[in-house]
C-alpha atoms as a PDB file:
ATOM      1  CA  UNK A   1     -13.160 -11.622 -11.354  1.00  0.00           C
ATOM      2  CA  UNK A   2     -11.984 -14.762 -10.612  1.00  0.00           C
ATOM      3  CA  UNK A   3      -8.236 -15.403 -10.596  1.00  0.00           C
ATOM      4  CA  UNK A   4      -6.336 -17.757 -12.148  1.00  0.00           C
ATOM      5  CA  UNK A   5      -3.056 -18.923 -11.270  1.00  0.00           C
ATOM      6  CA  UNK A   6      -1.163 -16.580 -14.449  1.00  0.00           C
ATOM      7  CA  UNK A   7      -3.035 -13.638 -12.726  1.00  0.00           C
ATOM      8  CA  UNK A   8      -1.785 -14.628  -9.996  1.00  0.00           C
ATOM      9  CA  UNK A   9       2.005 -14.981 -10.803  1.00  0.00           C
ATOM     10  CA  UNK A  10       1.056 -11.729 -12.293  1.00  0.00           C
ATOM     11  CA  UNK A  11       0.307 -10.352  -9.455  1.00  0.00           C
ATOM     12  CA  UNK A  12       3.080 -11.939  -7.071  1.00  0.00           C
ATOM     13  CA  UNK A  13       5.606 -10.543  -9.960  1.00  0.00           C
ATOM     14  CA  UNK A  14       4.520  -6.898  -9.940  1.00  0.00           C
ATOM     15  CA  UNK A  15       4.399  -6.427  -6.142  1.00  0.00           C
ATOM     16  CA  UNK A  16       7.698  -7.540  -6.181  1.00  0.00           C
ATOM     17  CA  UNK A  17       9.137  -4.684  -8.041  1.00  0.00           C
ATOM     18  CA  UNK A  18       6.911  -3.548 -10.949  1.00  0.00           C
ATOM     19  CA  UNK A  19       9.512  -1.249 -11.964  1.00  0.00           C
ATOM     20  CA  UNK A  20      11.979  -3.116 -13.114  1.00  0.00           C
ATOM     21  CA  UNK A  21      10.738  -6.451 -14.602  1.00  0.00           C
ATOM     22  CA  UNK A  22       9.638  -6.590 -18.088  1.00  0.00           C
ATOM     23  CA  UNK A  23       6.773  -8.781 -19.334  1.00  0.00           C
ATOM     24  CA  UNK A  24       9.140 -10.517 -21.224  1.00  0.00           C
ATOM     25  CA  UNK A  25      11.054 -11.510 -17.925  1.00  0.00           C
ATOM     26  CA  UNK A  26       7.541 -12.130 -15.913  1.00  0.00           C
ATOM     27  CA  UNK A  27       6.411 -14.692 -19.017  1.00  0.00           C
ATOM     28  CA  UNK A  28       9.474 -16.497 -19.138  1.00  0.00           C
ATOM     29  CA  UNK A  29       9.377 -16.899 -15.055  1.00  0.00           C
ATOM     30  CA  UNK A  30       5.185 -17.865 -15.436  1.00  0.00           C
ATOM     31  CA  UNK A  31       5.680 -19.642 -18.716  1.00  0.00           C
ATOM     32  CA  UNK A  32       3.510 -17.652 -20.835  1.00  0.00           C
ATOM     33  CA  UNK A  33       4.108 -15.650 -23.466  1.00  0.00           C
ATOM     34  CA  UNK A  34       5.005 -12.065 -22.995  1.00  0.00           C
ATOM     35  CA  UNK A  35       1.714 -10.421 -24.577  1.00  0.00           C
ATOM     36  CA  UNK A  36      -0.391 -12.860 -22.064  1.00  0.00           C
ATOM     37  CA  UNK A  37       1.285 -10.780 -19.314  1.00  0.00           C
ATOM     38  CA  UNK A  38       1.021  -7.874 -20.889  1.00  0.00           C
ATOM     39  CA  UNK A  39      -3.239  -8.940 -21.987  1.00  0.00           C
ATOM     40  CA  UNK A  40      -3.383  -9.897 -18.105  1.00  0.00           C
ATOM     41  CA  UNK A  41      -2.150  -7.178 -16.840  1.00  0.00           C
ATOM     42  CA  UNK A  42      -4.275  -4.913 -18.604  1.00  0.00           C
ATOM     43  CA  UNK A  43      -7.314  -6.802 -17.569  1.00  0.00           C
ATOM     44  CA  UNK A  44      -6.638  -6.592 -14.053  1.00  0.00           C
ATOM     45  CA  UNK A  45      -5.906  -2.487 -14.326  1.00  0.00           C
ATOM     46  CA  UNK A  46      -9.520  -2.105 -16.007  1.00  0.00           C
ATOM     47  CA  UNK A  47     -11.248  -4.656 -13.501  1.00  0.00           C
ATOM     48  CA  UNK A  48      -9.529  -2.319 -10.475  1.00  0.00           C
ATOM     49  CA  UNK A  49      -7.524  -5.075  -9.025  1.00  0.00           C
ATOM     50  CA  UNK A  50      -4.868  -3.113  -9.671  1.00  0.00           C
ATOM     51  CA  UNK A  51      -5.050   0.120  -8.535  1.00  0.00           C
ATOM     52  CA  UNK A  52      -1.767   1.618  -9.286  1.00  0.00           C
ATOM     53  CA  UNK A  53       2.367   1.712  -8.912  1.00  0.00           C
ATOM     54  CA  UNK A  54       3.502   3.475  -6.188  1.00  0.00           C
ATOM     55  CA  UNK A  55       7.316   3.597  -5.469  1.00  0.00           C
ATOM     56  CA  UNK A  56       8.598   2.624  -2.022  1.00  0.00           C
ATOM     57  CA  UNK A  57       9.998   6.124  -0.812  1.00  0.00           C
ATOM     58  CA  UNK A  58      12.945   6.077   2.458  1.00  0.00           C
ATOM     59  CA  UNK A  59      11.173   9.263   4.152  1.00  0.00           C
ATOM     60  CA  UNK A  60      14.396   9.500   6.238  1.00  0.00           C
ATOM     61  CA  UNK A  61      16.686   9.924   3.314  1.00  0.00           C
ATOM     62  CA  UNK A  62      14.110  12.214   1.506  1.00  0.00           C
ATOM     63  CA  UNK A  63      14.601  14.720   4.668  1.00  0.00           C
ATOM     64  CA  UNK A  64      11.661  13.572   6.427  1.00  0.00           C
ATOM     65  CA  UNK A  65      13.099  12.637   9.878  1.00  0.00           C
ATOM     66  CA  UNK A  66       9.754  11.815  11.494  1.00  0.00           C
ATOM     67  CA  UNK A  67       7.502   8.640  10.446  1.00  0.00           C
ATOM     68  CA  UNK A  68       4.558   8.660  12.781  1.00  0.00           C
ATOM     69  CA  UNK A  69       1.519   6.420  13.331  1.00  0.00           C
ATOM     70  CA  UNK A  70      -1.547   7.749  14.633  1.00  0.00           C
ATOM     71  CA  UNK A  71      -3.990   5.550  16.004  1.00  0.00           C
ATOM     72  CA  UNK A  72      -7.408   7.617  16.041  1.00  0.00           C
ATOM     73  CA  UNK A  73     -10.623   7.345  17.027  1.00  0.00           C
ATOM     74  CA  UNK A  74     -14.005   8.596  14.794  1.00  0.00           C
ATOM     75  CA  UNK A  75     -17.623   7.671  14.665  1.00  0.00           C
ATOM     76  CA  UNK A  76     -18.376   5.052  12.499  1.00  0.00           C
ATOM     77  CA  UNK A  77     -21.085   6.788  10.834  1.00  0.00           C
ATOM     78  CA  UNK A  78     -18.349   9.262   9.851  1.00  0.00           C
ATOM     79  CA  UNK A  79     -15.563   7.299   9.703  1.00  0.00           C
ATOM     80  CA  UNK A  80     -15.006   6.719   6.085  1.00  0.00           C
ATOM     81  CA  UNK A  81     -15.894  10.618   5.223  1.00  0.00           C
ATOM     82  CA  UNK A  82     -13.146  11.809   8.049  1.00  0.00           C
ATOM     83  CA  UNK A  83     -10.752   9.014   6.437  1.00  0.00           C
ATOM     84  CA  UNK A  84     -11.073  10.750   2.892  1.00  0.00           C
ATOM     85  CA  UNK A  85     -10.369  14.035   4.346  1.00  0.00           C
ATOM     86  CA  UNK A  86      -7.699  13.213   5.976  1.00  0.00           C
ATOM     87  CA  UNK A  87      -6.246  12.348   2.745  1.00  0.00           C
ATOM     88  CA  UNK A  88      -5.887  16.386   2.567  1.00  0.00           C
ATOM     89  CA  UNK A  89      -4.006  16.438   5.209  1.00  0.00           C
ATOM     90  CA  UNK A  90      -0.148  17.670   3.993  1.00  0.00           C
ATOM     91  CA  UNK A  91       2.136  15.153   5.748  1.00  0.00           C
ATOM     92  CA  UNK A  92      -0.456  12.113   5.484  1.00  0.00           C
ATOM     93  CA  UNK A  93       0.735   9.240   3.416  1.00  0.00           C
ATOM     94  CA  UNK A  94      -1.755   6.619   4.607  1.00  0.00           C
ATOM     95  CA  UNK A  95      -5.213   5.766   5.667  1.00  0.00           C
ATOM     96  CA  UNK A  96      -5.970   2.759   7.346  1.00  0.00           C
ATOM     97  CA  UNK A  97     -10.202   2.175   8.359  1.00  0.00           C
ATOM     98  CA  UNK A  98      -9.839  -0.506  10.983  1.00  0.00           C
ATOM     99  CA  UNK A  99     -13.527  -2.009  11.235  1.00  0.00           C
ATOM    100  CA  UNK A 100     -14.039  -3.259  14.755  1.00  0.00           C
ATOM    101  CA  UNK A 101     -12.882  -1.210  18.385  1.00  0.00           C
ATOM    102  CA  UNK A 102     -12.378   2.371  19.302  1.00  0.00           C
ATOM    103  CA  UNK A 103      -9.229   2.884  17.914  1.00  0.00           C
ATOM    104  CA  UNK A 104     -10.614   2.501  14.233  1.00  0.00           C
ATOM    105  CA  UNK A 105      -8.313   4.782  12.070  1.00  0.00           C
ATOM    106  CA  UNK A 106      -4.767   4.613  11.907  1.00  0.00           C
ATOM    107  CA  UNK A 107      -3.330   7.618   9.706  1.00  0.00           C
ATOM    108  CA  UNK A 108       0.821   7.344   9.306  1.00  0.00           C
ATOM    109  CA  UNK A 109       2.267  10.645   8.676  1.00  0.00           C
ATOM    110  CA  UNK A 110       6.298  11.789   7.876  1.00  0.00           C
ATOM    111  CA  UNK A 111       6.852  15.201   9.076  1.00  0.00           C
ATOM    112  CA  UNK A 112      10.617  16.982   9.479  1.00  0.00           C
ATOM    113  CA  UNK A 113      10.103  18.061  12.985  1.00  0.00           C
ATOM    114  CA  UNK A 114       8.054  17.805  15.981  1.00  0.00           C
ATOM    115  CA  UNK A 115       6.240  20.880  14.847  1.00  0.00           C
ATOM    116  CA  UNK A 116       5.154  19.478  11.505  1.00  0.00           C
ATOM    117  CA  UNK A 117       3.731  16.329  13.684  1.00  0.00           C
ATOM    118  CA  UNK A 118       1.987  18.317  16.194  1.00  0.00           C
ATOM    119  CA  UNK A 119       0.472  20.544  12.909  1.00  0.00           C
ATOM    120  CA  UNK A 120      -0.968  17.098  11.631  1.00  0.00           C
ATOM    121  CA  UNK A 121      -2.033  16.026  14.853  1.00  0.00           C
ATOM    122  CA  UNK A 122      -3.977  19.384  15.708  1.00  0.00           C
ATOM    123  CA  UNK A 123      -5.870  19.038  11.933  1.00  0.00           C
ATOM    124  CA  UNK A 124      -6.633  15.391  12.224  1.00  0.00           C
ATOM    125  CA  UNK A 125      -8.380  16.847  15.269  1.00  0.00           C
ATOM    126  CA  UNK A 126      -9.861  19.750  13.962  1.00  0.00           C
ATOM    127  CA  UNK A 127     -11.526  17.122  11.254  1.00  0.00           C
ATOM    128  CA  UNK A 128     -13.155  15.604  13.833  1.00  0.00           C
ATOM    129  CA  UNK A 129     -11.004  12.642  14.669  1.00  0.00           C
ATOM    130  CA  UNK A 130     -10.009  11.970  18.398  1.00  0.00           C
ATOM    131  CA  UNK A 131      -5.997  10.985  18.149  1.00  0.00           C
ATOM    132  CA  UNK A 132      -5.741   8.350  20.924  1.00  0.00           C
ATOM    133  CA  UNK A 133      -2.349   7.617  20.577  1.00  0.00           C
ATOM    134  CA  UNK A 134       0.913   8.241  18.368  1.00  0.00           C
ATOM    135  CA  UNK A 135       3.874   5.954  17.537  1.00  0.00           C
ATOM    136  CA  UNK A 136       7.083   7.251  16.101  1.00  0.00           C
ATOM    137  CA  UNK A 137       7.728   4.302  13.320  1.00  0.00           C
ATOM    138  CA  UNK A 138      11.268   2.984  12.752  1.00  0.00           C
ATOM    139  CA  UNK A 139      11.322   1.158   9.776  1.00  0.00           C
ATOM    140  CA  UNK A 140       8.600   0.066   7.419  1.00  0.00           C
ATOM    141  CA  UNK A 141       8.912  -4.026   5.336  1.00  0.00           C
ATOM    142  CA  UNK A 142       6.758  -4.808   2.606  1.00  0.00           C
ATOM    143  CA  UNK A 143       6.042  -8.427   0.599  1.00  0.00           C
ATOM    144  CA  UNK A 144       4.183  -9.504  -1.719  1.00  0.00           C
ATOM    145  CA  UNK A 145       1.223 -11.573  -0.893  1.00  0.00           C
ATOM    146  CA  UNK A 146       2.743 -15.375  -1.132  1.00  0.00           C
ATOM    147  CA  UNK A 147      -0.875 -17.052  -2.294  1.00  0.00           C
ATOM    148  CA  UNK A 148      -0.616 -14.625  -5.550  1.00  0.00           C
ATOM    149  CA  UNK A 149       1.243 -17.196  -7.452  1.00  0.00           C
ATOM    150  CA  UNK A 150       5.059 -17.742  -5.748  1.00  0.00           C
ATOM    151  CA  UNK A 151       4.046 -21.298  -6.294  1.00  0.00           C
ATOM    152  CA  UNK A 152       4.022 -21.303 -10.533  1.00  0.00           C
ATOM    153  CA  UNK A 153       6.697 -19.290 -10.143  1.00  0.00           C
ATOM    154  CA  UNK A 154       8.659 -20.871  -8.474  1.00  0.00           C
ATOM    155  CA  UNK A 155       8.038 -24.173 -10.217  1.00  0.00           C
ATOM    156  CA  UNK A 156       8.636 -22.424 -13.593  1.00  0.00           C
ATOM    157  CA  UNK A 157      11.934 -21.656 -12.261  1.00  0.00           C
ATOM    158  CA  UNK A 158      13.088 -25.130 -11.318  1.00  0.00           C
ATOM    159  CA  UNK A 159      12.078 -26.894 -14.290  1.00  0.00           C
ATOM    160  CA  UNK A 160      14.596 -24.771 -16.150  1.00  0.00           C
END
């Protein structure tokens, strides 16, 4: 699917906070109507460019104390098969398939104590993945992609 530049103000919009902006707000900030945004996003749900709305979730304040990144090893013949089951893995928030070196899995994890890490660690490795090395994460920023249409939005907003 080829995007235009209203799927991609679209876009920009909703992975700035899709929670809390109407399509009525994301037309008038495009300058399209509100059931364009509301057609467009549609299409993009059933072409799979977007995948879903996930909320942004402070692990720390949710009594998860630990945010850990492990940086593992697996064969690459069995890399994306370990990566799915490590999606199994209670504790494991994301999977990231890295596609060139060693090191080409990183799995980040929130745990409430060193035990709960350790218990991920020791089943990432009893799926077969070698855990090279592991991080203890401070804080975690987000943004939305800046080529998915800041610039119609932003000139929609300063010819009001």
């Amino acid at each position: 699917m080829d995007l235009d530049a209203t799927n991609k103000a679209v876009l920009y919009l909703l992975q700035q906070d899709a929670r809390r902006i109407t399509t009525q707000e994301m037309a008038e900030q495009i300058g399209v109507s509100a059931s364009t945004v509301r057609n467009r996003i549609e299409q993009l749900e059933s072409e799979g460019i977007i995948r879903g709305y996930h909320p942004d979730v402070d692990y720390d304040k949710a009594g998860l104390q630990l945010h850990v990144l492990f940086i593992c090893s697996a064969p690459n013949p069995e890399r994306e098969r370990l990566a799915r089951e490590a999606r199994e893995v209670s504790g494991v928030v994301t999977i990231q398939e890295v596609l060139n070196g060693k090191d080409n899995v990183q799995i980040e994890a929130v745990g409430t104590d060193t035990d709960d890490i350790a218990r991920v660690s020791d089943e990432l490795s009893e799926l077969g993945f070698d855990v090279v090395n592991s991080k203890i994460l401070k804080s975690f920023h987000k943004q939305p992609f800046d080529h998915f249409g800041q610039q119609l939005v932003d000139e929609n907003e300063t010819d009001e």
